[in-house]
C-alpha atoms as a PDB file:
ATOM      1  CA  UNK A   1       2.496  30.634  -1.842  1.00  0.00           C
ATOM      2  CA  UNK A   2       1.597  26.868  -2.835  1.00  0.00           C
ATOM      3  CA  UNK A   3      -2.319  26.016  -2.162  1.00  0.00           C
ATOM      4  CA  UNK A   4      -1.710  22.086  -2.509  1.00  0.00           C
ATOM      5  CA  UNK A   5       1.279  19.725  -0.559  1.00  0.00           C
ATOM      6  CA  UNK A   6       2.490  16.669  -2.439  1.00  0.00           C
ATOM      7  CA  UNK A   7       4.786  13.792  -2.028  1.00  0.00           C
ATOM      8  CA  UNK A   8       7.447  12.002  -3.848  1.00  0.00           C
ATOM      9  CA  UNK A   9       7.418   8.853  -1.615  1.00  0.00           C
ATOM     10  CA  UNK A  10      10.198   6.373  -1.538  1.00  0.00           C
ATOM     11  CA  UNK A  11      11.231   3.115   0.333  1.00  0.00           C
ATOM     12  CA  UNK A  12      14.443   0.847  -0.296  1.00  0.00           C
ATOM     13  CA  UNK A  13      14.199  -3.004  -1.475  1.00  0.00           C
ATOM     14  CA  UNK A  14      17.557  -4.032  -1.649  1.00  0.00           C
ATOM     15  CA  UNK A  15      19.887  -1.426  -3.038  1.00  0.00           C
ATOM     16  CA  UNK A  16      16.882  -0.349  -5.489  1.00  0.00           C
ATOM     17  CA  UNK A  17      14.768   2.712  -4.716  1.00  0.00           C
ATOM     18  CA  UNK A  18      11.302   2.240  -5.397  1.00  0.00           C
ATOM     19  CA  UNK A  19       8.410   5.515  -5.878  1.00  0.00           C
ATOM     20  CA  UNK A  20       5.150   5.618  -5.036  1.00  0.00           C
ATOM     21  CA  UNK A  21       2.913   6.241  -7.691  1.00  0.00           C
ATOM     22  CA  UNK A  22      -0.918   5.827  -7.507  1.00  0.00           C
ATOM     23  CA  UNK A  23      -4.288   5.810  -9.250  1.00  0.00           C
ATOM     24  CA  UNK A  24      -5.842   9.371  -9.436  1.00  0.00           C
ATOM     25  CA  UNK A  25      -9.670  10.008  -7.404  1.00  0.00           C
ATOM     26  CA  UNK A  26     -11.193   9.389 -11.141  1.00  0.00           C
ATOM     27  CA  UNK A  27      -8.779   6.469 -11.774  1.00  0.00           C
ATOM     28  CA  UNK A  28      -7.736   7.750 -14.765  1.00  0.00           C
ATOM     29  CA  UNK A  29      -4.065   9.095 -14.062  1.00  0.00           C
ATOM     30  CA  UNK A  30      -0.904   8.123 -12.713  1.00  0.00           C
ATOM     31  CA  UNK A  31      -0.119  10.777 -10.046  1.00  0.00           C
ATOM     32  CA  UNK A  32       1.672  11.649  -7.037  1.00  0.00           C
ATOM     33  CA  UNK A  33      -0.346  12.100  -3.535  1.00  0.00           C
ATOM     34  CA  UNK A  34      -1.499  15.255  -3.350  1.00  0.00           C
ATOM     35  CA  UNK A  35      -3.786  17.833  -2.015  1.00  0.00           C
ATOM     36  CA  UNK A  36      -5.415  21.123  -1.140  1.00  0.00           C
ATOM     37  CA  UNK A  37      -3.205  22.388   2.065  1.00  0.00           C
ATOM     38  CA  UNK A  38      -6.084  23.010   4.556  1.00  0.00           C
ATOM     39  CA  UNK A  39      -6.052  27.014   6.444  1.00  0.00           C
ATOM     40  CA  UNK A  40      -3.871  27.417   9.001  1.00  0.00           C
ATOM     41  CA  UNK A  41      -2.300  23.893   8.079  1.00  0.00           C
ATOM     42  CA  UNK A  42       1.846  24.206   7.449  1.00  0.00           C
ATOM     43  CA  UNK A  43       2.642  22.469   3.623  1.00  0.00           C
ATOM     44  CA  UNK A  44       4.670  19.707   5.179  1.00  0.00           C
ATOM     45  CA  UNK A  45       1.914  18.912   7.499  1.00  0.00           C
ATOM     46  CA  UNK A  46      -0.694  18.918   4.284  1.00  0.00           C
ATOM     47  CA  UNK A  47       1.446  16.627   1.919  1.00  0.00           C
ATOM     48  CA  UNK A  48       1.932  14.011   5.049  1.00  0.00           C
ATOM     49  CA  UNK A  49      -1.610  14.147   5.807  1.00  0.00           C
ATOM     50  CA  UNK A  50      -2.529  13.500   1.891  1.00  0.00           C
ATOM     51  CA  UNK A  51      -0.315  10.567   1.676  1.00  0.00           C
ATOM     52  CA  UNK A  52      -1.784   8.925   4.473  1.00  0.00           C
ATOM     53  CA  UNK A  53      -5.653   9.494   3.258  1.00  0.00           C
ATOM     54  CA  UNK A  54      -4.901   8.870  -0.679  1.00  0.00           C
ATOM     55  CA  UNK A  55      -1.827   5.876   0.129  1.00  0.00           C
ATOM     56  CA  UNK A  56      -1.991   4.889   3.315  1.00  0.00           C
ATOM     57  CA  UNK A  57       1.642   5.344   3.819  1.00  0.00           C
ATOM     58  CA  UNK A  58       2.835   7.046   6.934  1.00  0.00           C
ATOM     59  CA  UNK A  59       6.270   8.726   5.987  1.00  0.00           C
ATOM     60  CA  UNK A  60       9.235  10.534   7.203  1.00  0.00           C
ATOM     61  CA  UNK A  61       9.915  13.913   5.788  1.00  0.00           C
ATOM     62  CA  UNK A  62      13.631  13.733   4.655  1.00  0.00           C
ATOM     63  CA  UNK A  63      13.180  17.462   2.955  1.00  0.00           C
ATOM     64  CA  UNK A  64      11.283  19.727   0.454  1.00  0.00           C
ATOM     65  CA  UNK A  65      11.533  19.460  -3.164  1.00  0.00           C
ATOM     66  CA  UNK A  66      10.539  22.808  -5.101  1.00  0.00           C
ATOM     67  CA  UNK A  67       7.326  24.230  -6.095  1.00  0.00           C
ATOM     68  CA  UNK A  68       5.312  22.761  -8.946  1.00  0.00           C
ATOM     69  CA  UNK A  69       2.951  25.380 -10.581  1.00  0.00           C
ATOM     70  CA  UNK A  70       0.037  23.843 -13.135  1.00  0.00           C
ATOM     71  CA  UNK A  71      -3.492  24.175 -14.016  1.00  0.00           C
ATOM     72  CA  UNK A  72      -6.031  22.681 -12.038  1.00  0.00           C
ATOM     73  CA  UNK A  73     -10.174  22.967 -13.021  1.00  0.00           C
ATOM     74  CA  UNK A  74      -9.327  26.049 -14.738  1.00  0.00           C
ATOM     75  CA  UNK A  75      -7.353  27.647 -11.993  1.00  0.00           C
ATOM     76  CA  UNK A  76      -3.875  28.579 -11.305  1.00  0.00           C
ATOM     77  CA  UNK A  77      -2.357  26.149  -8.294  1.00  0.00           C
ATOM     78  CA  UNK A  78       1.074  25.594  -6.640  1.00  0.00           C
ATOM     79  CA  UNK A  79       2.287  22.484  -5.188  1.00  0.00           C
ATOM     80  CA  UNK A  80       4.856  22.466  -2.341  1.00  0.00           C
ATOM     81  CA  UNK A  81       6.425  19.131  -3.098  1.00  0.00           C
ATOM     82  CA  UNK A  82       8.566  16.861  -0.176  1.00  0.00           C
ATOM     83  CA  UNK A  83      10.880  14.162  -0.297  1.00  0.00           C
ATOM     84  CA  UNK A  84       9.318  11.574   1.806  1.00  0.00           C
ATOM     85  CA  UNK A  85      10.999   7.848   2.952  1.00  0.00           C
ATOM     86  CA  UNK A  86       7.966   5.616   3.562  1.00  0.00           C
ATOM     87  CA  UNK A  87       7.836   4.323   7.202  1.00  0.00           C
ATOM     88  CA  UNK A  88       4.802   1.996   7.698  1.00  0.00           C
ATOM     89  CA  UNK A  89       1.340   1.196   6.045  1.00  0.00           C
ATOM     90  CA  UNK A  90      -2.009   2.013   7.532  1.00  0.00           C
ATOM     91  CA  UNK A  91      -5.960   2.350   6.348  1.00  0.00           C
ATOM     92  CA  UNK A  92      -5.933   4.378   3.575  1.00  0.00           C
ATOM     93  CA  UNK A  93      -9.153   6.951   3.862  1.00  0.00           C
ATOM     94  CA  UNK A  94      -9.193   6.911  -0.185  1.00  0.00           C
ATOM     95  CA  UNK A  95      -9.704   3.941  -2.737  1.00  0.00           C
ATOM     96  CA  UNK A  96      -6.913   4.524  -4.777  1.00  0.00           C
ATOM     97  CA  UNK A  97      -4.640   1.640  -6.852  1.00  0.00           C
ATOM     98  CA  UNK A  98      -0.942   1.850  -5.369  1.00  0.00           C
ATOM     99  CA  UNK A  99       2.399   1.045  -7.609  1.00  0.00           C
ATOM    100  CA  UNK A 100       6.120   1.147  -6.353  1.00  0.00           C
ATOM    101  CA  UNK A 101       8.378   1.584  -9.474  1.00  0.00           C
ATOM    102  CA  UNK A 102      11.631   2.190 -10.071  1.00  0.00           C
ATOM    103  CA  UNK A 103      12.544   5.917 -11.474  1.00  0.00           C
ATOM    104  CA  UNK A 104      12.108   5.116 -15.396  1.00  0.00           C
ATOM    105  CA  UNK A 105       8.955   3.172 -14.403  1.00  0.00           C
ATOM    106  CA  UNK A 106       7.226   5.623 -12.543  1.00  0.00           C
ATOM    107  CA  UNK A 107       8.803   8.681 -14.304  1.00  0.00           C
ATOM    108  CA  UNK A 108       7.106   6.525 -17.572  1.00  0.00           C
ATOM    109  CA  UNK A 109       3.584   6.204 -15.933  1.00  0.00           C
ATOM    110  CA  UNK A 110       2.738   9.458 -14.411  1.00  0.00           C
ATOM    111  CA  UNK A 111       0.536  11.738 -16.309  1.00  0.00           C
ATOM    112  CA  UNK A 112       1.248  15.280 -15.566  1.00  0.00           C
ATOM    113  CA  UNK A 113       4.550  17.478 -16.494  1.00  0.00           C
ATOM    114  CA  UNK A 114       4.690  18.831 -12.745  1.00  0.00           C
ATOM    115  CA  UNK A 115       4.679  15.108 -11.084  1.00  0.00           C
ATOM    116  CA  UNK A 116       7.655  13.847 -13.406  1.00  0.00           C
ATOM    117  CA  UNK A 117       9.216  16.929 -12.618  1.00  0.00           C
ATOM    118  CA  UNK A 118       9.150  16.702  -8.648  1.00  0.00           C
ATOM    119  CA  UNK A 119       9.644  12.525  -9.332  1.00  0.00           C
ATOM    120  CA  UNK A 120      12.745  14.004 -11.245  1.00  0.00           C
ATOM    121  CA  UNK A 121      13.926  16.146  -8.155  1.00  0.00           C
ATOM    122  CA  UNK A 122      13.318  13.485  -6.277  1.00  0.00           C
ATOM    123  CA  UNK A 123      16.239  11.495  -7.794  1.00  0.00           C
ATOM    124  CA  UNK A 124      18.618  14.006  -7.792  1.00  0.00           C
ATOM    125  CA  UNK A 125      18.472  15.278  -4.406  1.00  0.00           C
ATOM    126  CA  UNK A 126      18.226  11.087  -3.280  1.00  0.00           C
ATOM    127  CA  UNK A 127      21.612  10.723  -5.726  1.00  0.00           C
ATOM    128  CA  UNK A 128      23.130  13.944  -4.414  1.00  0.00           C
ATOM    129  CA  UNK A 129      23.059  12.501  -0.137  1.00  0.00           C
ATOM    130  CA  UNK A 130      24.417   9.237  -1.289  1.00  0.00           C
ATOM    131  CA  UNK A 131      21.233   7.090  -0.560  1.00  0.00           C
ATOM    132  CA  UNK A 132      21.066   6.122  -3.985  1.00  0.00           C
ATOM    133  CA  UNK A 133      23.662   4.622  -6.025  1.00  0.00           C
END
């Protein structure tokens, strides 16, 4: 059962597909938006939610990635990752640093094992329904 939603965010610019990738709270990692999934809130509703507070990208869910398990603080945690298209900008709730890369870029900047490895899904699963070439 995951206990945190996250994103791997997209948009097109030209026939290149661009990631999201942005500053952690502390500003000292390169992660993915992501959060605590709040009670009685569904995961898909969570990791939307977190990417408009930490990003301020409103996005459409195109489908779920797998589960990323890691350490967090000292405790076990499991992230329910999505596949999300970015649809428009708004206020972000959060101060964080934004960065659209291409795959090797971001796959290069992030910080943790279990963000490269949803990025990574990501990719595939964007390569596999023909939107990327």
């Amino acid at each position: 059962m995951p206990t945190h939603a996250g994103t791997v965010v997209f948009r097109k610019n030209g026939d290149q597909t661009l990631y999201l990738v942005i500053s952690s709270s502390n500003g000292l990692h390169w992660v993915l938006p992501n959060g605590h999934i709040d009670p009685g809130e569904s995961a898909d509703a969570a990791a939307l939610r977190e990417l408009q507070e930490e990003a301020g990208i409103r996005g459409e869910l195109i489908q779920p990635l797998g589960i990323q398990y890691y350490e967090k603080m000292g405790k076990e945690a499991a992230s329910q990752y999505f596949l999300v298209q970015a649809v428009d900008a708004v206020a972000a709730a959060e101060q964080r640093v934004l960065r659209w890369e291409d795959e090797r870029a971001a796959l290069d900047l992030l910080s943790f094992q279990q963000s490269r490895s949803a990025l990574r899904q990501a990719a595939v699963a964007l390569r596999q329904s023909g939107e990327q070439t």
